[in-house]
Protein backbone atom coordinates (compact mmCIF):
# COMPACT_ATOMS: atom_id res chain seq x y z
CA UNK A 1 45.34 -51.47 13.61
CA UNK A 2 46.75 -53.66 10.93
CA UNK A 3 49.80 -53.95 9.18
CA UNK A 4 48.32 -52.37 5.79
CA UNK A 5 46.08 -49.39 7.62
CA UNK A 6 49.19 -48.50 9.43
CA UNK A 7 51.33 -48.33 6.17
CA UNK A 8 48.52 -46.84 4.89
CA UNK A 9 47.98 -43.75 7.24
CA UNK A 10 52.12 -43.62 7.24
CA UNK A 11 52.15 -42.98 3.88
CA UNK A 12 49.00 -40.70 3.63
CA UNK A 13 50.81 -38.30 6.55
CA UNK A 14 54.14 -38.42 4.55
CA UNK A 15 51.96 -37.62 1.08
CA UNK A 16 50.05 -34.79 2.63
CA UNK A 17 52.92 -32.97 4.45
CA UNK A 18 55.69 -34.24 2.23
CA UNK A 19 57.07 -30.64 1.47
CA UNK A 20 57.56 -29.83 4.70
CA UNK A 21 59.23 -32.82 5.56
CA UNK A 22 61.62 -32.20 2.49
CA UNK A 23 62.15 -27.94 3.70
CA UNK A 24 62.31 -28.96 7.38
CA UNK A 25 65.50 -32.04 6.27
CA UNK A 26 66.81 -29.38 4.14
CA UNK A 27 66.77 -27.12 6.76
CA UNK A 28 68.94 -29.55 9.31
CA UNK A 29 71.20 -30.63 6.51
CA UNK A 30 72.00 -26.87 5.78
CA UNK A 31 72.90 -26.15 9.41
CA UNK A 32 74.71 -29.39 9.52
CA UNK A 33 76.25 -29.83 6.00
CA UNK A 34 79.38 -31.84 7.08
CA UNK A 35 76.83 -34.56 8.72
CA UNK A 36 75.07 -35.19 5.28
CA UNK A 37 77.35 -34.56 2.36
CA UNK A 38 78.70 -37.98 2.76
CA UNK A 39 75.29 -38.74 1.16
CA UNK A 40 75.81 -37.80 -2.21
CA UNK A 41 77.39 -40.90 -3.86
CA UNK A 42 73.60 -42.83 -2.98
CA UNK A 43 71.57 -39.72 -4.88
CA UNK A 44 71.82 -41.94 -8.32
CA UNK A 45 70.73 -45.31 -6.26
CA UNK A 46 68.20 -43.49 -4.74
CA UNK A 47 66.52 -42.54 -7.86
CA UNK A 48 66.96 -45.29 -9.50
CA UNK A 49 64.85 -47.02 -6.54
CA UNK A 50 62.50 -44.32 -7.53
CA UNK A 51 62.03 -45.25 -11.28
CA UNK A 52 61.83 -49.09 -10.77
CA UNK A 53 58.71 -48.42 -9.10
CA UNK A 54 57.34 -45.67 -11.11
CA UNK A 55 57.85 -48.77 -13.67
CA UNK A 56 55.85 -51.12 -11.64
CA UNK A 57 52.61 -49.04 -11.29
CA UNK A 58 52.63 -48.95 -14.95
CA UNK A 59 50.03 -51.24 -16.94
CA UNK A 60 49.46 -51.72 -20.43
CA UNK A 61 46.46 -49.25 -20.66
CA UNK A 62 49.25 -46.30 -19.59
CA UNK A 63 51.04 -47.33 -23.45
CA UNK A 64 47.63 -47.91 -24.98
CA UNK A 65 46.46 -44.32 -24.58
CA UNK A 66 49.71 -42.94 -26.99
CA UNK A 67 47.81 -44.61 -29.49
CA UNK A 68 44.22 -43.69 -28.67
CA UNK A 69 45.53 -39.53 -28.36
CA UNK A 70 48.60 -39.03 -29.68
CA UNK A 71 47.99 -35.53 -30.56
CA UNK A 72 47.39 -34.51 -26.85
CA UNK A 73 50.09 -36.06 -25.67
CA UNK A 74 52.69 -35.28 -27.91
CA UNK A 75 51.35 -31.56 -27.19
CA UNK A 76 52.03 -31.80 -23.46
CA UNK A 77 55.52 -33.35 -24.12
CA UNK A 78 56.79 -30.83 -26.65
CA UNK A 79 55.56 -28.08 -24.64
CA UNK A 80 57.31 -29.57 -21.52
CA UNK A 81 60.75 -30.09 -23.27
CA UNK A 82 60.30 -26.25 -25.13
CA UNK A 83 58.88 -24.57 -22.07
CA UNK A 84 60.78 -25.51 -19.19
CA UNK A 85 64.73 -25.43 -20.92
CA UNK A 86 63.92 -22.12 -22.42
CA UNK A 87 62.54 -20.43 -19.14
CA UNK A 88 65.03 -21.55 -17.06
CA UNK A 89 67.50 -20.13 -19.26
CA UNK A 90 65.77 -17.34 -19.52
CA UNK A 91 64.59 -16.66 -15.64
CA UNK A 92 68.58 -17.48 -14.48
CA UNK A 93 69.74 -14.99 -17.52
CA UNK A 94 67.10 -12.30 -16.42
CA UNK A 95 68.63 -13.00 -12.66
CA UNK A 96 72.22 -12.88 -13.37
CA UNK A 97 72.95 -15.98 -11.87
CA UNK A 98 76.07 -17.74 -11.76
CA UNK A 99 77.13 -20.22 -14.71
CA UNK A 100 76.65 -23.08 -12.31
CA UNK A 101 73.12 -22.25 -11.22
CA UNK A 102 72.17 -21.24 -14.75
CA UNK A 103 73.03 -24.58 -15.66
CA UNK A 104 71.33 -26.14 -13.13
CA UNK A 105 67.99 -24.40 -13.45
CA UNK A 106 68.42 -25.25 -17.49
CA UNK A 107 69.10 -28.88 -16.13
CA UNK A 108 65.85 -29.02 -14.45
CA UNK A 109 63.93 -27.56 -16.92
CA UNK A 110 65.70 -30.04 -19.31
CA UNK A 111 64.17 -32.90 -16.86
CA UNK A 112 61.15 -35.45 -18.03
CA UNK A 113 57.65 -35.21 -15.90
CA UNK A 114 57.86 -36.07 -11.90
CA UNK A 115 55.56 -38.96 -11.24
CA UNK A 116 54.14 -36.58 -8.28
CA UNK A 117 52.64 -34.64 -11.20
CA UNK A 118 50.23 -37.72 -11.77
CA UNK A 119 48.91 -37.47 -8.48
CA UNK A 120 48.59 -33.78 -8.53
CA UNK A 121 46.67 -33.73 -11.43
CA UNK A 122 43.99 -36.21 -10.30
CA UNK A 123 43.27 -34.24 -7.08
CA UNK A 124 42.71 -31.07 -9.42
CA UNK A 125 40.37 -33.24 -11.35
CA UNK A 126 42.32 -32.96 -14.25
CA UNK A 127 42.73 -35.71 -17.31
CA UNK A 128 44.38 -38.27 -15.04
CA UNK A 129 45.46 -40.98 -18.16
CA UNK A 130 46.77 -37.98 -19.86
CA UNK A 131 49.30 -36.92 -17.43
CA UNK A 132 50.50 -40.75 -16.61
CA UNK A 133 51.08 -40.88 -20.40
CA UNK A 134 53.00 -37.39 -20.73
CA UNK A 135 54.96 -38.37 -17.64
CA UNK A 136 55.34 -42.17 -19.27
CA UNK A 137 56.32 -40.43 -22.69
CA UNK A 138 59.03 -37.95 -21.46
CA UNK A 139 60.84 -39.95 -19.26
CA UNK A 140 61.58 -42.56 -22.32
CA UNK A 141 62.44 -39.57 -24.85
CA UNK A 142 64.60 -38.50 -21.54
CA UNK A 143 68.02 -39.66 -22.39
CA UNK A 144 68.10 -38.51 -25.82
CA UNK A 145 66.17 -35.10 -25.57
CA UNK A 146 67.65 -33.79 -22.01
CA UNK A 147 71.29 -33.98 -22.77
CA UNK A 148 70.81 -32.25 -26.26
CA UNK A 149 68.98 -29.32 -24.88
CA UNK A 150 71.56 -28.56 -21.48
CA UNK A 151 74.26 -29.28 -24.42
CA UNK A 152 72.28 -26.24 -26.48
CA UNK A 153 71.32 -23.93 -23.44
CA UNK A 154 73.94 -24.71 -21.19
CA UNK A 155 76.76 -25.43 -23.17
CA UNK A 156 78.22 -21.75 -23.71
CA UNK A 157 78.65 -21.66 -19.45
CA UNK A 158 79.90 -24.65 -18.45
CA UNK A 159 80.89 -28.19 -20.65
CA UNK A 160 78.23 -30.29 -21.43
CA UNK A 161 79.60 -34.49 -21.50
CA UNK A 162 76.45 -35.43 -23.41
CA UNK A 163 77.52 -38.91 -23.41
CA UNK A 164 77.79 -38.91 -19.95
CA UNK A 165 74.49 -37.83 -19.26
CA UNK A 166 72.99 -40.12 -22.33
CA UNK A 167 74.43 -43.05 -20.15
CA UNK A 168 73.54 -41.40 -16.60
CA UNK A 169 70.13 -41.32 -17.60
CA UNK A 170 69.90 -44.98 -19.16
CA UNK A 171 71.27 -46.00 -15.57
CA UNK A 172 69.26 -43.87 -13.66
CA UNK A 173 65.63 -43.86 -15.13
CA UNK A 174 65.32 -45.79 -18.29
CA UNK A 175 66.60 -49.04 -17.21
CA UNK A 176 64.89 -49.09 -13.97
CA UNK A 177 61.94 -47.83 -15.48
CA UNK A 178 61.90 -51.01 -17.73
CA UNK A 179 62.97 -53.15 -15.23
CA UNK A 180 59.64 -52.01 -13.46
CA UNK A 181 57.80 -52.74 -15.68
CA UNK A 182 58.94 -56.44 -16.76
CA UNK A 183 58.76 -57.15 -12.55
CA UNK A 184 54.78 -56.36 -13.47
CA UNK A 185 54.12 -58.49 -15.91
CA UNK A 186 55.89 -61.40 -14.52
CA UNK A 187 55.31 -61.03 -10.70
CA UNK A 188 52.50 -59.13 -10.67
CA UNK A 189 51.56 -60.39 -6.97
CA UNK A 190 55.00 -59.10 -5.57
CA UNK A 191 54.64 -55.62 -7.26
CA UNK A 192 51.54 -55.30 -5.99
CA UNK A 193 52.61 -55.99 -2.31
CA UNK A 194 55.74 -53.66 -3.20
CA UNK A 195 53.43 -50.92 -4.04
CA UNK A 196 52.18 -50.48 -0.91
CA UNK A 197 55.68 -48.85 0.30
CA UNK A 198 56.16 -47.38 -3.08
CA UNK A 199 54.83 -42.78 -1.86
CA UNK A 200 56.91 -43.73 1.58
CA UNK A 201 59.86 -45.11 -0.30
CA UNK A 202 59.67 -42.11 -2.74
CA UNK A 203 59.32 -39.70 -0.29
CA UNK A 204 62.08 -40.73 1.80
CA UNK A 205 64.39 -41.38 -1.54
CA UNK A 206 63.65 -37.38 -2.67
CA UNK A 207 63.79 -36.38 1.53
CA UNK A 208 67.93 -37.87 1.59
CA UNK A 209 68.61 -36.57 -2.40
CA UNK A 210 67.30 -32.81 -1.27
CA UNK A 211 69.73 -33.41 2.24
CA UNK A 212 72.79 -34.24 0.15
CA UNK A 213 72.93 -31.50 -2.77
CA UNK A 214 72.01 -28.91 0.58
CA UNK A 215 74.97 -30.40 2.61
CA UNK A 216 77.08 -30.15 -0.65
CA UNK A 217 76.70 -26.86 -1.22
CA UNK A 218 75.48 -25.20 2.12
CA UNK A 219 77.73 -21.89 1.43
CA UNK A 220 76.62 -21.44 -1.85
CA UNK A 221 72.59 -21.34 -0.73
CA UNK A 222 73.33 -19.81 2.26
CA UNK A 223 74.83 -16.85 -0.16
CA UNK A 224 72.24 -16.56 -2.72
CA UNK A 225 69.29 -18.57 -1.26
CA UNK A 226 66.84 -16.15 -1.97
CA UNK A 227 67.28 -14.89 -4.98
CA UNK A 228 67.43 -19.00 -6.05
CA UNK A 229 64.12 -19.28 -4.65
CA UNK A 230 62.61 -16.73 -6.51
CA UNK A 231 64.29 -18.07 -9.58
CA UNK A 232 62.85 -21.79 -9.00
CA UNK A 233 59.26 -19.86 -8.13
CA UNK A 234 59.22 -18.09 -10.94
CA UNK A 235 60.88 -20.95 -13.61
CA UNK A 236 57.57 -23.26 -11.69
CA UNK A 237 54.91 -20.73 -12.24
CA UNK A 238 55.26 -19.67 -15.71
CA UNK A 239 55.26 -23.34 -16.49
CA UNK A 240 52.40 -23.85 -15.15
CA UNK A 241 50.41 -20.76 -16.60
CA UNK A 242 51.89 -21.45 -20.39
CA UNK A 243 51.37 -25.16 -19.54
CA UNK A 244 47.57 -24.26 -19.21
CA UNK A 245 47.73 -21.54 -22.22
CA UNK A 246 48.65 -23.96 -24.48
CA UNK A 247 46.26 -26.68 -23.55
CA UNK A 248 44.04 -23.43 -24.15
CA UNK A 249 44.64 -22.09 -27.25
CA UNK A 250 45.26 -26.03 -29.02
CA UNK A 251 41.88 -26.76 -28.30
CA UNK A 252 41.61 -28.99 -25.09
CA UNK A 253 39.01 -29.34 -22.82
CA UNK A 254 39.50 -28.36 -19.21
CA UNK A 255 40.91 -31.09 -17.75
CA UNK A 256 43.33 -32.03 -20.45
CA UNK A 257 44.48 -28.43 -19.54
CA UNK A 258 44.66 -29.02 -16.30
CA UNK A 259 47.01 -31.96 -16.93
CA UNK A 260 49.37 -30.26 -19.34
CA UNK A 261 49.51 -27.49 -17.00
CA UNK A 262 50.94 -29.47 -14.30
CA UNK A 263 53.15 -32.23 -16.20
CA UNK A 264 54.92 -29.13 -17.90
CA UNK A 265 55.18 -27.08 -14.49
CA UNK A 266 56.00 -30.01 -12.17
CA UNK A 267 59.95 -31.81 -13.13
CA UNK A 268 61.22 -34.67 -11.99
CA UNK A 269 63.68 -32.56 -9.83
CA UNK A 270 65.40 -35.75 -8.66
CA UNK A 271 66.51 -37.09 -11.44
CA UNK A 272 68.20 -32.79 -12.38
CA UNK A 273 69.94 -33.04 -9.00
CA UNK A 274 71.31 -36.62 -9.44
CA UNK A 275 72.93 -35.19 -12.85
CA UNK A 276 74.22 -32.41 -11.65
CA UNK A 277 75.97 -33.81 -8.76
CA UNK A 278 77.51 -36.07 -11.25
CA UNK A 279 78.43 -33.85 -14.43
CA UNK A 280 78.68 -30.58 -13.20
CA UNK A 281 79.23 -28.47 -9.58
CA UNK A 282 77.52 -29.41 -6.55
CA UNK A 283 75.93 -25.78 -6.91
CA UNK A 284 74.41 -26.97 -10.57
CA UNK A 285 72.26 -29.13 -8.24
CA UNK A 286 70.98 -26.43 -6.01
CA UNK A 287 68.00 -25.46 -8.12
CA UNK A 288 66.49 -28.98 -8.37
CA UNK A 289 66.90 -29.45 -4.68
CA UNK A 290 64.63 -26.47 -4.47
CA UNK A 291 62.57 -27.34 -6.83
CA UNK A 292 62.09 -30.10 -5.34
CA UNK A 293 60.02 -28.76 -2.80
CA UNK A 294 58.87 -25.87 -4.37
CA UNK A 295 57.18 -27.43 -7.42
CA UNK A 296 54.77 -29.59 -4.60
CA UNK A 297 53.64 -26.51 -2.71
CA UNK A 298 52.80 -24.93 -5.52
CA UNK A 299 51.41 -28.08 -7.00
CA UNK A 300 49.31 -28.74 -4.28
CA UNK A 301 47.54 -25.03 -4.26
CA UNK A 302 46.90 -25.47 -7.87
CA UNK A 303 45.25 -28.74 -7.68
CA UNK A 304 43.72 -27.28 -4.64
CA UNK A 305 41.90 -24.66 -6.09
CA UNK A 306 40.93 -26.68 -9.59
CA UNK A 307 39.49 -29.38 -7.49
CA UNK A 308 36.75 -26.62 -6.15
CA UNK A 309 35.88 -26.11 -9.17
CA UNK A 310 33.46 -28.33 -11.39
CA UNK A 311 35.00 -31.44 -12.89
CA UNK A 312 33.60 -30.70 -16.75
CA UNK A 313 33.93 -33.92 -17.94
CA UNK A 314 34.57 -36.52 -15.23
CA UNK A 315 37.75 -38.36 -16.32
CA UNK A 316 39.68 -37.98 -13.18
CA UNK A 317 40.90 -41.77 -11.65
CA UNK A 318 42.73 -42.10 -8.85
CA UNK A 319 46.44 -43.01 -9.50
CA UNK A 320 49.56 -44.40 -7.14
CA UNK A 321 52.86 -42.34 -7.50
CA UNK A 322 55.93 -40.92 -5.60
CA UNK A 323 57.03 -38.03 -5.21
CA UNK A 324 59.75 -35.93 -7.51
C-alpha cells in the first residue's frame, strides 16, 4: 500500500469513528486528570493549527458565492449568531446551572460554524457551497460578534474582558485563517500536499483540546456530568430543528435547509473551549468539550438520515474539512 492510500484509509477510520475516539480520550483523561491537565496551555496552538488549514482548503469560489447569494447566507449566519447565544442561555437558565457553565454553554453558542459542519452537510446532500460560505462568513464576523454577545448574555454571571477575547480570537482563528489562505495562493503545491494530513491533524488537535478542559475540570463533570449532557443535547438539537425551520419558512429549497440546519446546530466547539480556558473557569470550558463530541453524533445521524432521502436538486460536492 502506498504512502497516500495509507494516509488515506488513516484518515477515513479517524473521520468515521472520530466521536468515539474524542468520548473514549475523554474518558481516560477524566479517570486520569492529573496526567493531562498539563495540556491546557497548547489548546490555543492547537486551534490555531486548526484554522490555518481550514484557510488553506479555501479557494476563491468559497468568497465568490457571498456575492452570487448573499441573502441565503446572511440568513444562515444571523440565525446562527441569534439561535445558538440565546438557547444556550436559555437551556443553562431552564437547568439551573452554575454561572460558570451558563457561561460556557452561552460561549459556545456565541462560537462561528465548525468546519466539520461542511462535511456533514455534503453527506446529507445538503447545499454544500452554502455551508462552506456560512462557515467562511461567521468565523470572519467571529471576533467582533462573539465577544459582544457572551458580554450581553453572560455578562450579569461572570466578567466578560471583551478585549481579551476580541484579541484571543484574532490570534486564534482570524489570523491563521488568513494566513491559510495567502499559503494557497502562493504555494499552492505545498498546501495541497499539506491537505492530505489536514481531517487527521484536526482530529487529533480537537482529540488533545477535549483531554485538557476534561483533565481541568474532572470534579466538576464528574458532579454534574449528566445533567451537562443533557444541556449540550438539548442546546444541539433545537439548533438544528430552528436551523431547518427557518431555512423553511424564508423560502429555501431543501438542501439550502439542510445546510442552515447544520451550520447553525454544529459550533466550532474548539475554538469555545480554547476561550474559556483562557478568560473564564476551567468549568466555562466543560460544555464545549462536550459539545465537542456531541454535536458529531448527532451530526452524523442527521446527515444520515437526509442522505436516504432524495437529493431535490443535486448541488451536493464533496468538500475537505476537520473536525470541530
Amino acid at each position: 500500500m502506498s504512502r497516500l492510500a495509507r494516509l488515506a484509509a488513516v484518515n477515513a477510520f479517524t473521520g468515521r469513528w472520530f466521536a468515539l475516539i474524542v468520548l473514549v480520550a475523554g474518558g481516560i483523561a477524566l479517570l486520569t486528570p492529573g496526567t493531562f491537565s498539563p495540556l491546557g496551555p497548547a489548546v490555543p496552538w492547537l486551534l490555531a493549527v486548526i484554522m490555518l488549514g481550514m484557510g488553506m482548503t479555501l479557494r476563491a469560489g468559497d468568497f465568490a458565492i457571498v456575492a452570487r447569494r448573499p441573502w441565503a447566507i446572511a440568513l444562515g449566519v444571523a440565525a446562527q449568531y441569534v439561535v445558538m447565544p440565546l438557547t444556550g442561555l436559555g437551556v443553562a437558565t431552564l437547568l439551573d446551572l452554575s454561572p460558570a457553565l451558563t457561561a460556557g454553554m452561552v460561549l459556545v453558542g456565541s462560537a462561528p460554524g465548525g468546519t466539520a459542519s461542511n462535511v456533514m452537510v455534503y453527506l446529507a446532500k445538503g447545499d454544500t457551497a452554502l455551508s462552506v460560505a456560512m462557515t467562511t462568513v461567521s468565523t470572519l464576523l467571529a471576533p467582533l460578534l462573539t465577544p459582544l454577545l457572551v458580554l450581553w448574555l453572560a455578562g450579569r454571571f461572570l466578567p466578560v474582558d471583551t478585549g481579551g477575547l476580541f484579541v484571543s480570537i484574532l490570534q486564534v482563528v482570524l489570523v491563521p485563517v488568513v494566513l491559510g489562505v495567502v499559503l494557497r495562493l502562493l504555494l499552492p503545491g505545498l498546501v495541497d500536499r499539506l491537505l492530505e494530513v489536514l481531517p487527521l491533524v484536526s482530529v487529533l488537535g480537537i482529540t488533545v483540546v477535549v483531554m485538557a478542559v476534561v483533565a481541568g475540570s474532572a470534579d466538576t463533570l464528574l458532579d454534574i456530568g449528566v445533567l451537562l449532557v443533557v444541556a449540550v443535547a438539548l442546546h444541539n438539537l433545537i439548533g438544528l430543528a430552528l436551523g431547518y425551520a427557518i431555512g423553511k419558512v424564508s423560502g429555501l429549497d431543501v438542501p439550502s435547509r439542510r445546510a442552515v440546519s447544520i451550520e447553525v446546530g454544529m459550533q466550532n466547539s474548539g475554538l469555545a473551549a480554547a476561550l474559556a480556558g483562557a478568560h473564564f473557569s476551567p468549568a466555562a470550558a466543560l460544555p464545549a468539550a462536550i459539545f465537542s463530541v456531541w454535536h458529531n453524533v448527532s451530526g452524523s445521524l442527521v446527515a444520515g438520515r437526509w442522505s436516504r432521502r432524495p437529493d431535490p436538486a443535486g448541488v451536493a460536492e464533496p468538500v475537505t474539512a476537520g473536525s470541530s
